[in-house]
Protein backbone atom coordinates (compact mmCIF):
# COMPACT_ATOMS: atom_id res chain seq x y z
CA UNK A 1 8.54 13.82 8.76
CA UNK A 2 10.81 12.31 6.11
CA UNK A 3 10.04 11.40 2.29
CA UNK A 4 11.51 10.12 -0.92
CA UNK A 5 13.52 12.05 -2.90
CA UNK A 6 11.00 13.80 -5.83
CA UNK A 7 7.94 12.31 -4.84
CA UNK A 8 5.84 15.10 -5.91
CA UNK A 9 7.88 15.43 -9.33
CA UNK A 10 6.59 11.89 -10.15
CA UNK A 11 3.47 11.61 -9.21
CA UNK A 12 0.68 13.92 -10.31
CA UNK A 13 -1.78 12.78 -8.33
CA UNK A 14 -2.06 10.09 -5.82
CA UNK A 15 -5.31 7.54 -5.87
CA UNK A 16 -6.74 5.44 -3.28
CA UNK A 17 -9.77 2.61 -4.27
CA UNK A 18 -12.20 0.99 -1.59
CA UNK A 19 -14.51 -1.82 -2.04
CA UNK A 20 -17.72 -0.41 -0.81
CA UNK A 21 -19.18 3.30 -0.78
CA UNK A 22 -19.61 3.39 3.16
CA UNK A 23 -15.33 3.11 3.11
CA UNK A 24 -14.78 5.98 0.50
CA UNK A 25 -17.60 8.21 2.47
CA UNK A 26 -16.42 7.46 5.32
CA UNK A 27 -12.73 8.62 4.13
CA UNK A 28 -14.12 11.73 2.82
CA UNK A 29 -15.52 12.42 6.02
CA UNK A 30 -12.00 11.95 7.70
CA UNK A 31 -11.77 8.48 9.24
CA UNK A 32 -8.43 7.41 7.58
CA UNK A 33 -7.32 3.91 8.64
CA UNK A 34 -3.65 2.51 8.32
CA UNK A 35 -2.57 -1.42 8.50
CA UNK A 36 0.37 -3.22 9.54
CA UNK A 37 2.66 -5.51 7.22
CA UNK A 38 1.36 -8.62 9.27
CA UNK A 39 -2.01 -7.98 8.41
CA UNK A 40 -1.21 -8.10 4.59
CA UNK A 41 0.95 -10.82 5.55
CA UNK A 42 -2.07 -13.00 6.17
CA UNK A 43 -4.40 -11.69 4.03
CA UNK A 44 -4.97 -14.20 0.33
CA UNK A 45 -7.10 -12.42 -1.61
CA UNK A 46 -5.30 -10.92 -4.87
CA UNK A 47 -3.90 -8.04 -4.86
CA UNK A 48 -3.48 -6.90 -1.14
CA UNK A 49 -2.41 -10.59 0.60
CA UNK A 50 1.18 -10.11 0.49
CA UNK A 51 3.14 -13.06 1.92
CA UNK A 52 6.79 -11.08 1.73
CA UNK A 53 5.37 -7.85 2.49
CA UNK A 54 8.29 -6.00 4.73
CA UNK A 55 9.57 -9.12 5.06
CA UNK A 56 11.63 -12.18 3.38
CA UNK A 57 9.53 -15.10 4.31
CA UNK A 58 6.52 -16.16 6.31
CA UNK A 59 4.88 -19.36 6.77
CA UNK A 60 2.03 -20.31 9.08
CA UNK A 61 0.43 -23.68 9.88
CA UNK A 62 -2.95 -22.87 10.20
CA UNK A 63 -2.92 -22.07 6.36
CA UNK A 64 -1.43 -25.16 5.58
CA UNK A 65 2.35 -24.02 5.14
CA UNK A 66 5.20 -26.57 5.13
CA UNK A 67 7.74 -25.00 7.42
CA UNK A 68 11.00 -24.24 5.96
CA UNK A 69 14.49 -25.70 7.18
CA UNK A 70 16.44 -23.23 8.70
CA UNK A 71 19.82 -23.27 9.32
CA UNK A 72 22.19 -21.26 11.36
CA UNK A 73 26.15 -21.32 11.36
CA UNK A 74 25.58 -25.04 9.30
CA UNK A 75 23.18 -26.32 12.38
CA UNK A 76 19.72 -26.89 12.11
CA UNK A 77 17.27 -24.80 14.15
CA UNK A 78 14.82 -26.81 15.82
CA UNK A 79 11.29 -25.48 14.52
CA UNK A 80 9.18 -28.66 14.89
CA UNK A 81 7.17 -26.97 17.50
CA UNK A 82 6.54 -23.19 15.83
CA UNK A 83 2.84 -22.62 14.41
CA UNK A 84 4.82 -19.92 12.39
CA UNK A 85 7.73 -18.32 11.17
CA UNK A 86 8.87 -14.86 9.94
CA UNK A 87 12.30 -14.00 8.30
CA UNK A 88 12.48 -10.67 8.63
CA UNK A 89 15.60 -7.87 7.31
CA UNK A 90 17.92 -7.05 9.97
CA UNK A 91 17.79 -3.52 9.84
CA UNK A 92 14.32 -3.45 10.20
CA UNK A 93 13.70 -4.83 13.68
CA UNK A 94 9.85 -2.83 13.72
CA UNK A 95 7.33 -2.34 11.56
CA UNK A 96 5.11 0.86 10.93
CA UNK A 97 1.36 1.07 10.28
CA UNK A 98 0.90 2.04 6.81
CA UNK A 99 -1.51 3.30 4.30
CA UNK A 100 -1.38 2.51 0.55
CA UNK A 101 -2.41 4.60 -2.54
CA UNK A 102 -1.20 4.26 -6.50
CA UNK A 103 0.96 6.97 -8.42
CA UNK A 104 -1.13 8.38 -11.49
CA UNK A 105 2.37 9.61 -12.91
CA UNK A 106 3.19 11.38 -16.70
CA UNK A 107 4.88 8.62 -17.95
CA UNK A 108 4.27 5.66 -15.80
CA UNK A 109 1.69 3.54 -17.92
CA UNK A 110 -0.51 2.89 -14.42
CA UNK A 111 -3.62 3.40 -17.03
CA UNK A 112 -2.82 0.19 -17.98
CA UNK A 113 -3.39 -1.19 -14.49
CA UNK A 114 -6.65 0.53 -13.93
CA UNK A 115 -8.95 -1.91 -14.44
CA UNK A 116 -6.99 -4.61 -12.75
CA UNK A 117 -6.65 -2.62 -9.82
CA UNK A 118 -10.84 -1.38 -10.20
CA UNK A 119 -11.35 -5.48 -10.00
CA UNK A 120 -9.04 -6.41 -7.37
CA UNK A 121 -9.33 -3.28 -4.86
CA UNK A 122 -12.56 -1.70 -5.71
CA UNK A 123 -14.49 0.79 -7.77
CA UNK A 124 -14.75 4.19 -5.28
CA UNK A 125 -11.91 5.78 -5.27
CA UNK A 126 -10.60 9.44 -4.02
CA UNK A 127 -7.67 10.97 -5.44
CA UNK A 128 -4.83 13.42 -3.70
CA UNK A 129 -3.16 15.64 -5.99
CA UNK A 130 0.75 15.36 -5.95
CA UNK A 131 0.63 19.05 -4.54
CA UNK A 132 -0.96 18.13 -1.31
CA UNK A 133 0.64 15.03 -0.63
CA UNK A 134 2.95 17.00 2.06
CA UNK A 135 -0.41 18.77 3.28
CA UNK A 136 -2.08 15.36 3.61
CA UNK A 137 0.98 13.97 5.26
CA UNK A 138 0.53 16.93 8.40
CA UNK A 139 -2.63 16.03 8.60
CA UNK A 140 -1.74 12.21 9.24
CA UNK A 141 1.11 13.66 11.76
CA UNK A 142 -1.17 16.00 13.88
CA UNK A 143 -4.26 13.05 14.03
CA UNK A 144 -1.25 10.28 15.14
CA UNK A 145 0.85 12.46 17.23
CA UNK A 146 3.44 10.24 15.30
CA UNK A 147 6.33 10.43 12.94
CA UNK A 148 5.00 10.04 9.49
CA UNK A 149 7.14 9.26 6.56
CA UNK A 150 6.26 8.69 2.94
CA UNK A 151 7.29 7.45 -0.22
CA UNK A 152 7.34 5.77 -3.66
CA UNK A 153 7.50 1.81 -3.08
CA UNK A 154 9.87 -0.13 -5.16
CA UNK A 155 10.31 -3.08 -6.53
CA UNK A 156 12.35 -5.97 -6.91
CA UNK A 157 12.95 -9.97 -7.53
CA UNK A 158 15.20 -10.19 -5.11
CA UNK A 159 13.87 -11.86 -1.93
CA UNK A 160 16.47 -10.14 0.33
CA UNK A 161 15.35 -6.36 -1.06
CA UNK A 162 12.12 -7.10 0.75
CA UNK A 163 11.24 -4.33 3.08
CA UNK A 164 8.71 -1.50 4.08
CA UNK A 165 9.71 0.20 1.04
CA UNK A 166 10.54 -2.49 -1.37
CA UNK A 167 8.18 -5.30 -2.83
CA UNK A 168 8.21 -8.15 -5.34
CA UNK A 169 7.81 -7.02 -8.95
CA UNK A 170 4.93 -9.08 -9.11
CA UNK A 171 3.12 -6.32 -7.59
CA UNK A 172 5.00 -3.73 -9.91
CA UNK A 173 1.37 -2.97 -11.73
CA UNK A 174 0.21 -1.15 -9.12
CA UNK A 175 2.55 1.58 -8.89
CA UNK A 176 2.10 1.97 -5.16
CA UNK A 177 3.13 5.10 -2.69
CA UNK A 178 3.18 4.27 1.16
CA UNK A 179 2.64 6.74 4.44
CA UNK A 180 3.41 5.29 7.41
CA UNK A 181 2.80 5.80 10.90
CA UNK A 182 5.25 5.33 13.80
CA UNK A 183 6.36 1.74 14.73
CA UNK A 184 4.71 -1.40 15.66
CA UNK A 185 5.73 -4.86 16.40
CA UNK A 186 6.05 -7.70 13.78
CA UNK A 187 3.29 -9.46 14.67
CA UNK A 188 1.15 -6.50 15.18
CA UNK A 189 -2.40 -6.63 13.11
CA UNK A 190 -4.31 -4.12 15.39
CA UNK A 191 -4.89 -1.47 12.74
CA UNK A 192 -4.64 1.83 13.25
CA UNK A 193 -7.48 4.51 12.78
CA UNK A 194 -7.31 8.11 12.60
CA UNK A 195 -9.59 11.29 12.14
CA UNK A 196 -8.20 13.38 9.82
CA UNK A 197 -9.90 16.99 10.24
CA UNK A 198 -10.62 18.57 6.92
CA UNK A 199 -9.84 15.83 4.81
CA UNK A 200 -11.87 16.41 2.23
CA UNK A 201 -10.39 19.48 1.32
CA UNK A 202 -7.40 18.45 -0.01
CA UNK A 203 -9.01 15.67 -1.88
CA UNK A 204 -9.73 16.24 -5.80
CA UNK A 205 -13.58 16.25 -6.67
CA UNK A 206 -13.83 13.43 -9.19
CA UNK A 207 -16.77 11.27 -10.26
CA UNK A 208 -14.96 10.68 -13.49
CA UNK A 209 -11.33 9.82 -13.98
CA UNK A 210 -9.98 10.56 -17.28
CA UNK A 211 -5.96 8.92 -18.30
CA UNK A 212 -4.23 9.47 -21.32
CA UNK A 213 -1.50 7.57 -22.14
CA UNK A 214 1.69 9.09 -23.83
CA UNK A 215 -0.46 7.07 -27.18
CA UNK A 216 -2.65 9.25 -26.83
CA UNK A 217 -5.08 6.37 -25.93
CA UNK A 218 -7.76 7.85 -23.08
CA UNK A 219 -9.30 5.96 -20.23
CA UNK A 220 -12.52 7.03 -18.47
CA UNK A 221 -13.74 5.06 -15.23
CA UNK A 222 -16.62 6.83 -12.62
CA UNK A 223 -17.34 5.95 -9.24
CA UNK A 224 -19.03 2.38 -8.55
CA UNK A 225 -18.57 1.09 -11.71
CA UNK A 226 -16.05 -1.41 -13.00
CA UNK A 227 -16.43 -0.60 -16.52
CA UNK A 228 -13.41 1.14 -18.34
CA UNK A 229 -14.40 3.25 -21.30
CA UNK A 230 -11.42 3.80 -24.28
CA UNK A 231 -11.22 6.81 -26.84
């Protein structure tokens, strides 16, 4: 199991939103479910389609995409043929199945993001203090029987940055943190799901979140609701 250097110093609690209450019961209850790159890959709706996630390009016919013109050592490559293309870094030959939560950090203004990320991922959410991110991580690692690693996401506007752990800075506002799961192929969008035995106990009870910003400016938001309340 490997992680980013001070994870746990800048984060004080992880926080993970689903669309519907059957999802965020049915995490509490332990049935944990990790995704592949491709799958974001293909995915349009804002927020989660990602069409450079892990990757530096990919373009698909069947969603209407011109194909680009590749070239290699000043020749064309013939792609008249391919339904789709992905340009992918050369260090990272596999993917891994990953899982994606949000940083609530001290100083890292993601209670400015909270009702953007309440519209475009959903308004049930549970939320992993930083202390038992390493707890949750073993309990990912004993479900999988795989390596798990985990880590801040970062982000960047250069297209050849793009990787597993680096995104555009488009995506900057939602201050994400990634576990992933052993290795899959590129093309893999088979998702992964795993029972996670006594999940719930490392989970924070909370109906209500409350964030203050450094301002002093506080945030309320409860579960179902997409309503922000300031004081």
């Amino acid at each position: 199991m490997t992680s980013t250097a001070d994870n746990s110093q800048q984060a004080v609690a992880l926080i993970k939103f689903f669309s519907e209450e059957k999802h965020y019961l049915a995490f509490k209850d332990g049935c944990s479910f990790f995704r592949t790159p491709h799958y974001f890959r293909k995915r349009e709706d804002v927020g989660r389609g990602d069409r450079s996630e892990s990757c530096l390009g990919y373009w698909d016919t069947e969603r209407g995409d011109q194909m680009p013109n590749l070239v290699r050592n000043g020749e064309p490559i013939d792609i008249e043929n391919a339904k789709s293309v992905l340009i992918y870094p050369a260090h990272e030959q596999q993917d891994s199945w990953l899982q994606s939560w949000c940083v609530i950090g001290p100083h890292n203004e993601f209670e400015q993001s909270l009702e953007r990320m309440l519209e475009e991922f959903g308004t049930y959410f549970v939320v992993l203090p930083a202390k038992h991110i390493i707890t949750y991580a073993n309990l990912v690692g004993q479900a999988s029987g795989d390596k798990v690693r985990y880590g801040l996401v970062q982000y960047s506007d250069n297209p050849l940055d793009r990787s597993l752990t680096v995104k555009d800075s488009k995506f900057s506002y939602q201050k994400e943190f990634r576990f992933y799961v052993g290795q899959c192929e590129k093309d893999e969008i088979q998702d992964k799901e795993l029972r996670l035995q006594g999940v719930n106990n490392v989970l924070l009870e909370a109906g209500t979140l409350k964030l203050e910003s450094p301002s002093g400016v506080v945030r309320y938001c409860s579960q179902g609701r997409k309503e922000v309340v300031l004081a």
